[in-house]
Protein backbone atom coordinates (compact mmCIF):
# COMPACT_ATOMS: atom_id res chain seq x y z
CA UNK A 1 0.00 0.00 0.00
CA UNK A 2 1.28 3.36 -1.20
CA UNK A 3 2.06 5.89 1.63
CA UNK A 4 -0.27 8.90 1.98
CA UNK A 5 2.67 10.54 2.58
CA UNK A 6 4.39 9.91 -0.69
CA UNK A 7 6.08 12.72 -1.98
CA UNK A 8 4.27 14.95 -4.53
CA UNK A 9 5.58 16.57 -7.19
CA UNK A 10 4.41 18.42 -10.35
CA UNK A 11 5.66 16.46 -12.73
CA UNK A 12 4.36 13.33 -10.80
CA UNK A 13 0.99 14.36 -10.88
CA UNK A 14 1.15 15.14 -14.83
CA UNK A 15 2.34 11.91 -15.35
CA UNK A 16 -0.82 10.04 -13.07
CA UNK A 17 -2.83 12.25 -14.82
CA UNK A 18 -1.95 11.08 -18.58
CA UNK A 19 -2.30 7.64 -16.61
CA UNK A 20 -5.56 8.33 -15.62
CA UNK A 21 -6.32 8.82 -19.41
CA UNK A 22 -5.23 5.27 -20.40
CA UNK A 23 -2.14 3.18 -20.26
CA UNK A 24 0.69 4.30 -21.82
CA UNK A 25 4.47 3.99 -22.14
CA UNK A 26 7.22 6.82 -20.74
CA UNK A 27 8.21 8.08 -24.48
CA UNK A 28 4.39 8.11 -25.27
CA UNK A 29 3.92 10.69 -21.70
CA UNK A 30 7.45 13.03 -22.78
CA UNK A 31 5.17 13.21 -25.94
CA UNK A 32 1.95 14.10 -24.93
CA UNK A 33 3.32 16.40 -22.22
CA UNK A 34 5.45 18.54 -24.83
CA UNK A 35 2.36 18.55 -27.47
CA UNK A 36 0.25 20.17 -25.10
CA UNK A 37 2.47 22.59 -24.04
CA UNK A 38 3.01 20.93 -20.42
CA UNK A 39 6.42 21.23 -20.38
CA UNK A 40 5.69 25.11 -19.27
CA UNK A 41 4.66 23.90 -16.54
CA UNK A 42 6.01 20.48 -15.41
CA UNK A 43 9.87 20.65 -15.67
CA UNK A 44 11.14 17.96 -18.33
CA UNK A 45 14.48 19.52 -19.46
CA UNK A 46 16.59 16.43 -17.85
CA UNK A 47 16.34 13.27 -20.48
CA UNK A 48 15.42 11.02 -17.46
CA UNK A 49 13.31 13.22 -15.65
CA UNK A 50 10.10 10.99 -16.59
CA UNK A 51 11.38 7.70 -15.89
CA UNK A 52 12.87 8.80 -12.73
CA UNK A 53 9.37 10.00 -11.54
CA UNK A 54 7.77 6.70 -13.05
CA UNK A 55 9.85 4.70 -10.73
CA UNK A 56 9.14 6.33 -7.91
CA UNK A 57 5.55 6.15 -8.49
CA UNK A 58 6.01 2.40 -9.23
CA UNK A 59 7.86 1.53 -6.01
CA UNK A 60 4.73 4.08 -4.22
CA UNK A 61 2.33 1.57 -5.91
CA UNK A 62 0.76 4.75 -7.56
CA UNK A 63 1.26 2.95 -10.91
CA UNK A 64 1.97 -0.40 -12.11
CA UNK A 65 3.46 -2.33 -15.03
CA UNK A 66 0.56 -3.42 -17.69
CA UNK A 67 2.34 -4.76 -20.66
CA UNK A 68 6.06 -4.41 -22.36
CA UNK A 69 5.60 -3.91 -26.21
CA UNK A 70 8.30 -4.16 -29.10
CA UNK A 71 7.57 -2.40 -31.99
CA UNK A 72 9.64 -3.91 -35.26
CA UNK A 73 12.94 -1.45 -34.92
CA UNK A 74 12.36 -0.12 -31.61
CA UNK A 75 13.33 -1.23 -28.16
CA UNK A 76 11.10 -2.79 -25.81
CA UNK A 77 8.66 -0.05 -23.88
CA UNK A 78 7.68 -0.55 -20.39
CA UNK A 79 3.23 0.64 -20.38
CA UNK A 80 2.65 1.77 -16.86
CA UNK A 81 -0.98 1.68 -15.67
CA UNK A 82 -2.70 3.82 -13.20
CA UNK A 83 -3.69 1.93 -9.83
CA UNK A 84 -7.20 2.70 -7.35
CA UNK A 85 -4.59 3.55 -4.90
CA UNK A 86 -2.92 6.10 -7.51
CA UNK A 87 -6.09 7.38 -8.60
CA UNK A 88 -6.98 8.24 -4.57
CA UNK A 89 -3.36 10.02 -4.21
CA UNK A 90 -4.17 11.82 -7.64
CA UNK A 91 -7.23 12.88 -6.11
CA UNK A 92 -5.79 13.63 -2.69
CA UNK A 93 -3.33 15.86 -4.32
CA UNK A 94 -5.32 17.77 -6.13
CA UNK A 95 -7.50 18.89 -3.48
CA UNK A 96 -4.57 19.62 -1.77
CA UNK A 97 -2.72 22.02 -4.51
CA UNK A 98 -6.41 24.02 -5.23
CA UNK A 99 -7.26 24.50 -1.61
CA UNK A 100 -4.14 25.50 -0.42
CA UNK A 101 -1.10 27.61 -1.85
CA UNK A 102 1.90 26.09 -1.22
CA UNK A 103 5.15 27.41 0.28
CA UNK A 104 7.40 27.83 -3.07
CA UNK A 105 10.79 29.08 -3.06
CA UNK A 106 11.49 30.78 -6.67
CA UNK A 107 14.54 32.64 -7.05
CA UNK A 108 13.60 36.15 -7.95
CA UNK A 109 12.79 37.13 -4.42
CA UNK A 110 16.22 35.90 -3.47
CA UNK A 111 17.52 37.93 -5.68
CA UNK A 112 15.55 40.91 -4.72
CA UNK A 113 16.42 40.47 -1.12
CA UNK A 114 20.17 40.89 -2.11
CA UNK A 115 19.58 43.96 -4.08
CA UNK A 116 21.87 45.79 -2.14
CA UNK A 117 25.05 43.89 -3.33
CA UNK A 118 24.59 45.72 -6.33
CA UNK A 119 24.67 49.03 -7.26
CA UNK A 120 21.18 50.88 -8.22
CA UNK A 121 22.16 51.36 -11.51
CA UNK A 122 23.58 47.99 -12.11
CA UNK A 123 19.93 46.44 -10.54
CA UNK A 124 17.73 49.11 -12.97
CA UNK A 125 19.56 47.32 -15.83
CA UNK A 126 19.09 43.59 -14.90
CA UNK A 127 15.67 44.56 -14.13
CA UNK A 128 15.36 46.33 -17.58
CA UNK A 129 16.42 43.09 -18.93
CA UNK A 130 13.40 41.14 -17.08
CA UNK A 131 10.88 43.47 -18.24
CA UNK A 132 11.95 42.66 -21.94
CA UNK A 133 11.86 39.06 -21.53
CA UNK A 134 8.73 38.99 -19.37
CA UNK A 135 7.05 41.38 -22.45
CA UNK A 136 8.32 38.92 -24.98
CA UNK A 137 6.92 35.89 -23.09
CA UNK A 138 3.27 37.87 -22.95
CA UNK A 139 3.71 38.74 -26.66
CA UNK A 140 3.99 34.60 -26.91
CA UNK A 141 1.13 33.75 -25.15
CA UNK A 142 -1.37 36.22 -26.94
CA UNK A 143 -0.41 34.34 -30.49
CA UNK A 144 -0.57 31.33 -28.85
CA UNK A 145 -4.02 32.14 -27.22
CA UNK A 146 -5.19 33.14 -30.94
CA UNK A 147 -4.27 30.18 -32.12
CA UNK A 148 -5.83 28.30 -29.49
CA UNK A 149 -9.33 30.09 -30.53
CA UNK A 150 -8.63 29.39 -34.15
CA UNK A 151 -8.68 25.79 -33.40
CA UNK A 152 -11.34 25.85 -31.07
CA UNK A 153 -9.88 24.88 -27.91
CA UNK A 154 -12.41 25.38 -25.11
CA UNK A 155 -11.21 27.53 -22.21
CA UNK A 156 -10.82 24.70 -20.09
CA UNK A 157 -7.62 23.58 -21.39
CA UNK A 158 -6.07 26.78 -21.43
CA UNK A 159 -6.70 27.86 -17.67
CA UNK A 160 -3.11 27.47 -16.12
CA UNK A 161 -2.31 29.37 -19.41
CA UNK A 162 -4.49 32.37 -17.81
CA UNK A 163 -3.19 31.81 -14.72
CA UNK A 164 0.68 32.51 -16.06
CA UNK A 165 -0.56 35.27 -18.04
CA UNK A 166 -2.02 37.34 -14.99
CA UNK A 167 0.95 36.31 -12.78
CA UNK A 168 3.58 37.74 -15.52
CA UNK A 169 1.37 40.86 -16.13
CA UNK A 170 1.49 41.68 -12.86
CA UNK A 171 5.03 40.92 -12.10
CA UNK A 172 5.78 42.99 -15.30
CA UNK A 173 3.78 46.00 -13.52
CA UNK A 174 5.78 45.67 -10.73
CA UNK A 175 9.15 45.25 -12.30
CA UNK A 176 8.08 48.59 -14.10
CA UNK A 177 7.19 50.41 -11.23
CA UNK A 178 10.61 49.30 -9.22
CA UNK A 179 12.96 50.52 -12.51
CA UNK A 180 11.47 53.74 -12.28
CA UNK A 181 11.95 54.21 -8.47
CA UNK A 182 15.99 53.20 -9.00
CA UNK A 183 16.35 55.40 -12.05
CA UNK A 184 14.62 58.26 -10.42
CA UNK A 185 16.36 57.93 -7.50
CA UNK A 186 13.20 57.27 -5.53
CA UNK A 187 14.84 54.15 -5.10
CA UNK A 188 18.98 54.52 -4.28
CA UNK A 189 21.76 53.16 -1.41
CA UNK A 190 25.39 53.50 -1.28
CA UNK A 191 27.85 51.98 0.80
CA UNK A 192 27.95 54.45 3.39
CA UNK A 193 24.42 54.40 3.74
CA UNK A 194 24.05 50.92 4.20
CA UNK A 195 27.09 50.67 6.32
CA UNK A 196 24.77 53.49 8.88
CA UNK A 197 21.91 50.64 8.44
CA UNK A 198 24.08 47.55 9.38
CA UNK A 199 25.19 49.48 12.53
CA UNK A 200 21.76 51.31 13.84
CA UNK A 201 20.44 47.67 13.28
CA UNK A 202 23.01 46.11 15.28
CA UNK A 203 24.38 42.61 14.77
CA UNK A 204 22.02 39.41 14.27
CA UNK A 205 21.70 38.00 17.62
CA UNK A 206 22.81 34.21 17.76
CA UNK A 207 20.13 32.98 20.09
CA UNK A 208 17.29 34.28 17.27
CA UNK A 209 19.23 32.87 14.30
């Protein structure tokens, strides 16, 4: 019996839910998940990335083995098979990852939080540089929301598209907003003045580390 602790991953729960779908071999799921554009959102760069995650799921008892096929010229493919006790996790984890946001650690507010390591003109610059790419990556997703429509694709299938859209619009805002406060001067720090900082603030103490 799977654990209900077993741990949950995005690309995990893709790959139950193509499961859930039918049976289907590991090439078959790298497919289907770059065809429908999943691979935006379910991280698939590294070549073994999807078997990795099916064997986990396999030792969980999440999925099972249903058949090994050899097609003339190929090697032989392992079809995995969605269990009942993968398609209660599946379930599980869903409710869990609409009902409640999860703690994520992304690296832009890392890099925010050191800030000061650079100067304000150096920051206004890489930030510059983010605006254009998040612009370009909204100028993306309106052609491929047109062609979505042009083919007819109900909304349904496009809603974590939506979702990244109103997240990148908004972080574009901001990103915006926080170049004009550094090249304005709204925004500025020197060494002196954060030296004045680091000693009104005092040192860290130990005991609240």
């Amino acid at each position: 019996m799977a654990s209900r602790t077993q741990r949950r991953s995005p690309l995990a729960v893709q790959l139950l839910l193509l499961l859930a779908e039918e049976p289907m071999h590991a090439y078959r799921m790298q497919q289907l998940i770059r065809a429908r554009h999943k691979d935006r959102i379910v991280n698939i760069a590294q070549r073994n990335s999807v078997y990795q995650t099916l064997d986990r799921l396999l030792r969980a008892e999440l999925v099972e083995v249903a058949d090994r096929v050899r097609a003339p010229g190929r090697p032989e493919r392992t079809v995995y098979r969605l269990t009942g006790t993968g398609r209660d996790i599946l379930d599980e984890w869903l409710r869990e990852m609409l009902c409640t946001p999860a703690r994520e650690f992304p690296e832009f507010p890392v890099a925010l939080a050191a800030l000061a390591h650079l100067t304000p003109e150096r920051a206004a610059g890489y930030l510059e540089e983010r605006a254009r790419e998040l612009r370009a990556r909204l100028r993306q997703a309106e052609s491929d929301a047109e062609r979505a429509g042009e083919m007819g694709l109900p909304r349904m299938f496009m809603l974590e598209d939506e979702y990244q859209n109103a997240l990148t619009e908004t972080e574009l805002r901001w990103v915006n907003g926080l170049v004009d406060d550094l090249r304005a001067g709204r925004l500025a720090w020197d060494r002196e003045w954060l030296d004045a900082v680091s000693a009104r603030l005092g040192p860290a103490d130990p005991d609240q580390v």
